[in-house]
Structures are given as C-alpha cells and as structure tokens.
N, C-alpha and C. Protein backbone atom coordinates (compact mmCIF):
# COMPACT_ATOMS: atom_id res chain seq x y z
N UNK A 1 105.33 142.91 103.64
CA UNK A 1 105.45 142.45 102.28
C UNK A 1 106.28 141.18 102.19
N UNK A 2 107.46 141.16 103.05
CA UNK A 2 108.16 139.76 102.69
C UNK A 2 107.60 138.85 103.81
N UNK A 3 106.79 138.60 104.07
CA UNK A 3 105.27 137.69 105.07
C UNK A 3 104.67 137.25 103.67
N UNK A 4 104.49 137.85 103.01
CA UNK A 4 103.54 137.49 101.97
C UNK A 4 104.22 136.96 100.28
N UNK A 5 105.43 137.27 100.77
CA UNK A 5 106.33 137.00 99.90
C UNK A 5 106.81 134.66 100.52
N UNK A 6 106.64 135.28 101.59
CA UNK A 6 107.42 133.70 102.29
C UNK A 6 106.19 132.71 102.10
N UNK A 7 104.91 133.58 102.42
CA UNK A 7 103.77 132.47 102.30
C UNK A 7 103.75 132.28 100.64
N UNK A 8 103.92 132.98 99.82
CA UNK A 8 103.71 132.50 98.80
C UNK A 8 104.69 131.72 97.69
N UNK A 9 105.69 131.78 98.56
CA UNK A 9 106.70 130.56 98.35
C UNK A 9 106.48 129.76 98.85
N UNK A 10 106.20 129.45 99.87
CA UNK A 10 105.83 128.30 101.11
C UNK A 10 105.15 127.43 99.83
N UNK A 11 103.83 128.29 99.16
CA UNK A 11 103.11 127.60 98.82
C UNK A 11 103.23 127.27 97.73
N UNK A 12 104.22 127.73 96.84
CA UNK A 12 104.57 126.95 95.59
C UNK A 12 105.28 126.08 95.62
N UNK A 13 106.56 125.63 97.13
CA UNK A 13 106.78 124.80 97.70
C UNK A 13 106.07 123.34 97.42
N UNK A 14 105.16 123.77 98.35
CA UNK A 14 104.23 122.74 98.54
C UNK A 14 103.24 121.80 97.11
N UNK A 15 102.79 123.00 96.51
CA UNK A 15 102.07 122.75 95.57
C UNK A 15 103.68 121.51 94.55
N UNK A 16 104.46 122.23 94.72
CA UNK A 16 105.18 121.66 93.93
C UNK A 16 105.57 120.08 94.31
N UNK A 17 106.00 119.83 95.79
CA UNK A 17 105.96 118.71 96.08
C UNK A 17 104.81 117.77 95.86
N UNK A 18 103.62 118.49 95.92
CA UNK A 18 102.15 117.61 95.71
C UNK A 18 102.27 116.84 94.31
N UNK A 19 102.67 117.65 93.74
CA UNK A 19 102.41 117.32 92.12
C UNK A 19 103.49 116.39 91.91
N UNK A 20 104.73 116.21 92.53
CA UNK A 20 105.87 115.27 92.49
C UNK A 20 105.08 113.93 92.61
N UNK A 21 104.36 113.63 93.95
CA UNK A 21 104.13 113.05 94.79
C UNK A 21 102.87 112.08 93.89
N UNK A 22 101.66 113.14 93.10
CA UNK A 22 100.55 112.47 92.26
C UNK A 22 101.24 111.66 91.01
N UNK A 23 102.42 112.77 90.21
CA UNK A 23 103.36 112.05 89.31
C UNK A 23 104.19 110.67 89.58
N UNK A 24 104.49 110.62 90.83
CA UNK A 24 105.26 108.74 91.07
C UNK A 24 103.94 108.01 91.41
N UNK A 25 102.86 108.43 91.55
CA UNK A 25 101.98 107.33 91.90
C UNK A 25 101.43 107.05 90.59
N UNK A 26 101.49 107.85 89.48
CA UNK A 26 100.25 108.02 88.54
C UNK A 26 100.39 106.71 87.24
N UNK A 27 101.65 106.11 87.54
CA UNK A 27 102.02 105.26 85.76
C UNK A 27 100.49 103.75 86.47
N UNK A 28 101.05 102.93 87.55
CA UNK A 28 99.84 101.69 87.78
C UNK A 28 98.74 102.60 87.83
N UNK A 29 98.48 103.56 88.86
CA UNK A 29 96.66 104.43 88.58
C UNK A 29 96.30 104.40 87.37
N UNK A 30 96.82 105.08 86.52
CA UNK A 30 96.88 105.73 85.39
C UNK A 30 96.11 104.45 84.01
N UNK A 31 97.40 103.15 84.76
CA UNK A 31 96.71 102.62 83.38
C UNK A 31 95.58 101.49 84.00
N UNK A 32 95.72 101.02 85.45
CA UNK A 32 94.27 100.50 86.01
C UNK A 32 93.30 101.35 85.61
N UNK A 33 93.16 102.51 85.45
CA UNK A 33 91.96 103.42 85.50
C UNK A 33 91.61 103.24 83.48
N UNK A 34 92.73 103.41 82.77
CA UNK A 34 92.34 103.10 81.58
C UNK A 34 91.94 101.53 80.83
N UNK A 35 92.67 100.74 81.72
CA UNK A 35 92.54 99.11 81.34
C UNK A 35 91.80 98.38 82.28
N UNK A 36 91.52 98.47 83.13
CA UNK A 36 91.02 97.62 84.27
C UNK A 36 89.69 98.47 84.81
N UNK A 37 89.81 99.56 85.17
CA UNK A 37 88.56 99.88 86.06
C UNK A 37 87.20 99.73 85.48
N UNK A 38 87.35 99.89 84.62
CA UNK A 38 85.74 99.44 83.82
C UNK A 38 85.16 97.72 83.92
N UNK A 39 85.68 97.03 84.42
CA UNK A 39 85.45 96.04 85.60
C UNK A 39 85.81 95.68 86.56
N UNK A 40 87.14 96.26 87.02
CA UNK A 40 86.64 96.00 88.26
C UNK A 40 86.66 97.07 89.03
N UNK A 41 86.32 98.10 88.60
CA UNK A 41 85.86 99.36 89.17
C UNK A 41 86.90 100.34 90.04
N UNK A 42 86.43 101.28 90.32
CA UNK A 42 87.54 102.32 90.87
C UNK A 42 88.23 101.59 92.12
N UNK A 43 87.60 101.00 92.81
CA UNK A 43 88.17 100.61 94.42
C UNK A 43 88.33 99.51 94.18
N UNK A 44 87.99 98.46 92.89
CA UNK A 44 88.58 97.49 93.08
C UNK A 44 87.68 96.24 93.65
N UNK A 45 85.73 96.74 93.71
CA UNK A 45 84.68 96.65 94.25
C UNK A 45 84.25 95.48 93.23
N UNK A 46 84.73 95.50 92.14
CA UNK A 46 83.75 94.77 90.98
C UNK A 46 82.37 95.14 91.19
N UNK A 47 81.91 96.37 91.25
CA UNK A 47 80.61 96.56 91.19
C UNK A 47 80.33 97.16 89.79
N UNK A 48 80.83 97.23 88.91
CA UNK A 48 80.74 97.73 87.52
C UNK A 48 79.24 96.69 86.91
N UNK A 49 78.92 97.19 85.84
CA UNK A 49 77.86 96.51 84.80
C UNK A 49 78.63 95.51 84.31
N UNK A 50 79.56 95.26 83.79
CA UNK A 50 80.49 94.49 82.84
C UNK A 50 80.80 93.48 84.27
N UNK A 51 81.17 93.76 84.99
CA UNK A 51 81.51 92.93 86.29
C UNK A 51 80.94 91.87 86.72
N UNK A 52 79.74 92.46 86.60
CA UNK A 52 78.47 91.71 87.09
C UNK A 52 78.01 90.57 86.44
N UNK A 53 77.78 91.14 84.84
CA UNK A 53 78.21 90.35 83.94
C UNK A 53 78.93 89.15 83.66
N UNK A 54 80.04 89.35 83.85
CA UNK A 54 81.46 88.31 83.47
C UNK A 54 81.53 87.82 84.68
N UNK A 55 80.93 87.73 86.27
CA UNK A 55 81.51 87.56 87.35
C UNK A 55 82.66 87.54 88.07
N UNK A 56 83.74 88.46 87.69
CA UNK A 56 84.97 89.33 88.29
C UNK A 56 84.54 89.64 89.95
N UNK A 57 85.43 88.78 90.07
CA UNK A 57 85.46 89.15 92.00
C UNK A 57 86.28 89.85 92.26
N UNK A 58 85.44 90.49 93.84
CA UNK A 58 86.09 91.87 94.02
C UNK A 58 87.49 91.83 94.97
N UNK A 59 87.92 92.72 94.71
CA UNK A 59 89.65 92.93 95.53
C UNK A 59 89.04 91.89 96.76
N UNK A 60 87.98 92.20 97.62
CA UNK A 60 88.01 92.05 99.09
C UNK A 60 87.84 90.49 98.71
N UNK A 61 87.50 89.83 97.86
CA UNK A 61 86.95 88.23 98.03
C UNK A 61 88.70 87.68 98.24
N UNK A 62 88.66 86.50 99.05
CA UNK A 62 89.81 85.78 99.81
C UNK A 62 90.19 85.19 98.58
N UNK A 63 89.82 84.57 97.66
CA UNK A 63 90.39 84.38 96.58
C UNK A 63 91.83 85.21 96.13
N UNK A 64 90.87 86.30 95.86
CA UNK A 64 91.78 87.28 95.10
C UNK A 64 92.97 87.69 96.48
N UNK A 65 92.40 87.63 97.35
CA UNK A 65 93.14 88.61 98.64
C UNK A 65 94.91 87.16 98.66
N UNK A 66 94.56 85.93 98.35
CA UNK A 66 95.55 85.26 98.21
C UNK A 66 96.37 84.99 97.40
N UNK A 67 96.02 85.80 95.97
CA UNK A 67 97.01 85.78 94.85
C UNK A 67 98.71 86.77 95.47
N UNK A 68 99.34 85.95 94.78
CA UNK A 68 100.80 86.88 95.19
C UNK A 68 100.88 87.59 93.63
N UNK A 69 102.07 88.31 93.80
CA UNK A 69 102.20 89.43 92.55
C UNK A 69 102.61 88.16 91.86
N UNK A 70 102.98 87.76 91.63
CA UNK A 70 103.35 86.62 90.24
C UNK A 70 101.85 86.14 89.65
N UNK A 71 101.51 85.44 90.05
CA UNK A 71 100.10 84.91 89.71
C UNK A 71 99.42 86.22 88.86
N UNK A 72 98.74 87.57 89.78
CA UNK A 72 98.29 88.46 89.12
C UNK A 72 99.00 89.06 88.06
N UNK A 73 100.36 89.08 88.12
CA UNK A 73 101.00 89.58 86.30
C UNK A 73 100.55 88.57 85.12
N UNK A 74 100.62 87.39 85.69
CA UNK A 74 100.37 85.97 84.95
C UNK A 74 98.96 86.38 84.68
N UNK A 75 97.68 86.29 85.37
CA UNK A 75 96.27 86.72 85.16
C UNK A 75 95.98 87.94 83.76
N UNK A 76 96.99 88.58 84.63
CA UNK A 76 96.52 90.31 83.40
C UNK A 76 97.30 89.67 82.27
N UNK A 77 98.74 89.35 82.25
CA UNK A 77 99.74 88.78 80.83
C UNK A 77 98.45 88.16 80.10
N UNK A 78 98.52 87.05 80.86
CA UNK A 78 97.85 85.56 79.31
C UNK A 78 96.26 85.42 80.05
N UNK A 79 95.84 86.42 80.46
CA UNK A 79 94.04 86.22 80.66
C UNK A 79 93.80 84.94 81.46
N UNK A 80 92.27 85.17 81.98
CA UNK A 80 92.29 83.59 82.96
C UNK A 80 90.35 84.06 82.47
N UNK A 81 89.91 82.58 82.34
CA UNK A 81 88.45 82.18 82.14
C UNK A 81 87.85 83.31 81.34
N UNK A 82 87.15 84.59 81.54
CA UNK A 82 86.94 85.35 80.78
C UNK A 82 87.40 86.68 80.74
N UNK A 83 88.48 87.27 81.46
CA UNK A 83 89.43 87.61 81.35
C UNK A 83 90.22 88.06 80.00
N UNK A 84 90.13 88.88 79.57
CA UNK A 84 91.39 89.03 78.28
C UNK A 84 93.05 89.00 78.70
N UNK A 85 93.34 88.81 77.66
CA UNK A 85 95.03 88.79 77.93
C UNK A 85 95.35 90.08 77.03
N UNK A 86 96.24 90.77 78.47
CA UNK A 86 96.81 91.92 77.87
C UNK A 86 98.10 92.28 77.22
N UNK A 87 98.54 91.02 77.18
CA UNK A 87 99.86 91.04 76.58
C UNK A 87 100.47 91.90 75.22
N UNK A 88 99.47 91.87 74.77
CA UNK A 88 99.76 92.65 73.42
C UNK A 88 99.65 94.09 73.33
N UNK A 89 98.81 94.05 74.47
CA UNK A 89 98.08 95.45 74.39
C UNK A 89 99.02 96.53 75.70
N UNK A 90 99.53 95.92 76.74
CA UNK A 90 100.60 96.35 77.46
C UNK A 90 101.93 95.89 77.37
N UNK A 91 102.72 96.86 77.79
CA UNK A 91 104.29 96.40 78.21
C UNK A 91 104.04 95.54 79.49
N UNK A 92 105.36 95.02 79.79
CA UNK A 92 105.17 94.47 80.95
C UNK A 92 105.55 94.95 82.26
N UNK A 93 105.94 96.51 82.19
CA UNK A 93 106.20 97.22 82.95
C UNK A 93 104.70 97.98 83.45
N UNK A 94 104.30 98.32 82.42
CA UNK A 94 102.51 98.58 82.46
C UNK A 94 101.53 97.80 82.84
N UNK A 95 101.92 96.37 83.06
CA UNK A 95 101.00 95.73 83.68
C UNK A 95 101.61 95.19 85.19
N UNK A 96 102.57 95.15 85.09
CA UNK A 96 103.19 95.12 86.64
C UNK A 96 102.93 96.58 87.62
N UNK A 97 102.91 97.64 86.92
CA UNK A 97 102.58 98.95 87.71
C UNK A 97 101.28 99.01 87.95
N UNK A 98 100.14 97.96 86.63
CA UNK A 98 98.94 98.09 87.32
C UNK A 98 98.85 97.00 88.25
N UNK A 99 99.51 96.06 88.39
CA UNK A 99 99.05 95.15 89.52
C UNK A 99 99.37 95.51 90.30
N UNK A 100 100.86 95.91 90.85
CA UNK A 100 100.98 96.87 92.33
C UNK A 100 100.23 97.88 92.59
N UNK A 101 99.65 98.36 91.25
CA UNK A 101 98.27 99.70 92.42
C UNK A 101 97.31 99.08 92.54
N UNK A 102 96.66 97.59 91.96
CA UNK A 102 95.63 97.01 92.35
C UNK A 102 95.67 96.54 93.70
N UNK A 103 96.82 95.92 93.82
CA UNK A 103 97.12 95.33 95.12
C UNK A 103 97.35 96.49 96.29
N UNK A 104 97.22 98.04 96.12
CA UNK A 104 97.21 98.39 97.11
C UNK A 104 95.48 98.90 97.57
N UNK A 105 94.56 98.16 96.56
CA UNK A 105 93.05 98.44 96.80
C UNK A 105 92.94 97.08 98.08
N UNK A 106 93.73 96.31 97.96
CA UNK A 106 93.40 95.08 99.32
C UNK A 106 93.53 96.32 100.21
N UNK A 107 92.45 95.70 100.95
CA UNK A 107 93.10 96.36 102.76
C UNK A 107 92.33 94.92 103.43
C-alpha cells in the first residue's frame, strides 16, 4: 500500500512541476498564438491564407533570421509595410514576450 501511495505522489510531483514549467512558457505562446499566428502561423511557416496574401515571410527566410530583438519589437510596436502596429492593442511587455517566443521558432 505505501508503493502505491509513493507512486502516486511521485506523480502529482511531477504533474505538478509540468504545469509550472507550461505556465513560465505560456505569457509570449499565449499571445503569438492570439495576435500573430493567424499569419504567420503556428511554427512561424507563414503558410497561413492571410500570409500568402499580404506576403509575410517565414521565420526560416534570412531576412527575418537577421533581425535582432530590437528591430522585431520595433516591427510588432509601429507595424512595417502591411503589417499592423500593435501598439495600442499590446503592452510592451506582451509584445516583447511575443517576440522572444517567435524568435525561438528560428532554428
């Protein structure tokens, strides 16, 4: 009985660290996935309809792969060519958390 007692602590353990772990990643996911992914898509692919559209290049194009984090806060802040500017519509803590999770779609 206390075997089954340890595994099932073990595993609320665990479960519990998991959920720590999705919670510090989730504020840039969270709002790329609500503000951004609908062009440039989950991975960051620009394969969206709207994408295609507006011609939004994808994470992997060398362009984008050479922006530093300043430039891309600047891009999302005050918009670039057809691009909106999110300034109004985010903090600037919310758009800096989405550019560091964008920037971890480069590989």
């Amino acid at each position: 009985m206390s075997k089954s007692i340890r595994s099932l602590m073990m595993l609320a353990a665990i479960l519990s660290l998991a959920g720590a772990v999705c919670v510090a990643q989730s504020a840039g996911e969270a709002t790329y996935k609500a503000r951004c992914q609908i062009c440039h898509g989950a991975t960051g692919a620009a394969d969206t309809a709207p994408a295609k559209v507006i011609g939004v290049r994808p994470v992997s194009d060398p362009a984008v792969r050479r922006m530093d984090m300043a430039e891309m806060i600047d891009i999302v802040t005050n918009g670039k060519n057809k691009m909106q500017a999110f300034k109004d519509k985010l903090s600037d803590a919310e758009i800096r958390a989405a550019v560091i999770y964008f920037r971890t779609l480069i590989k």
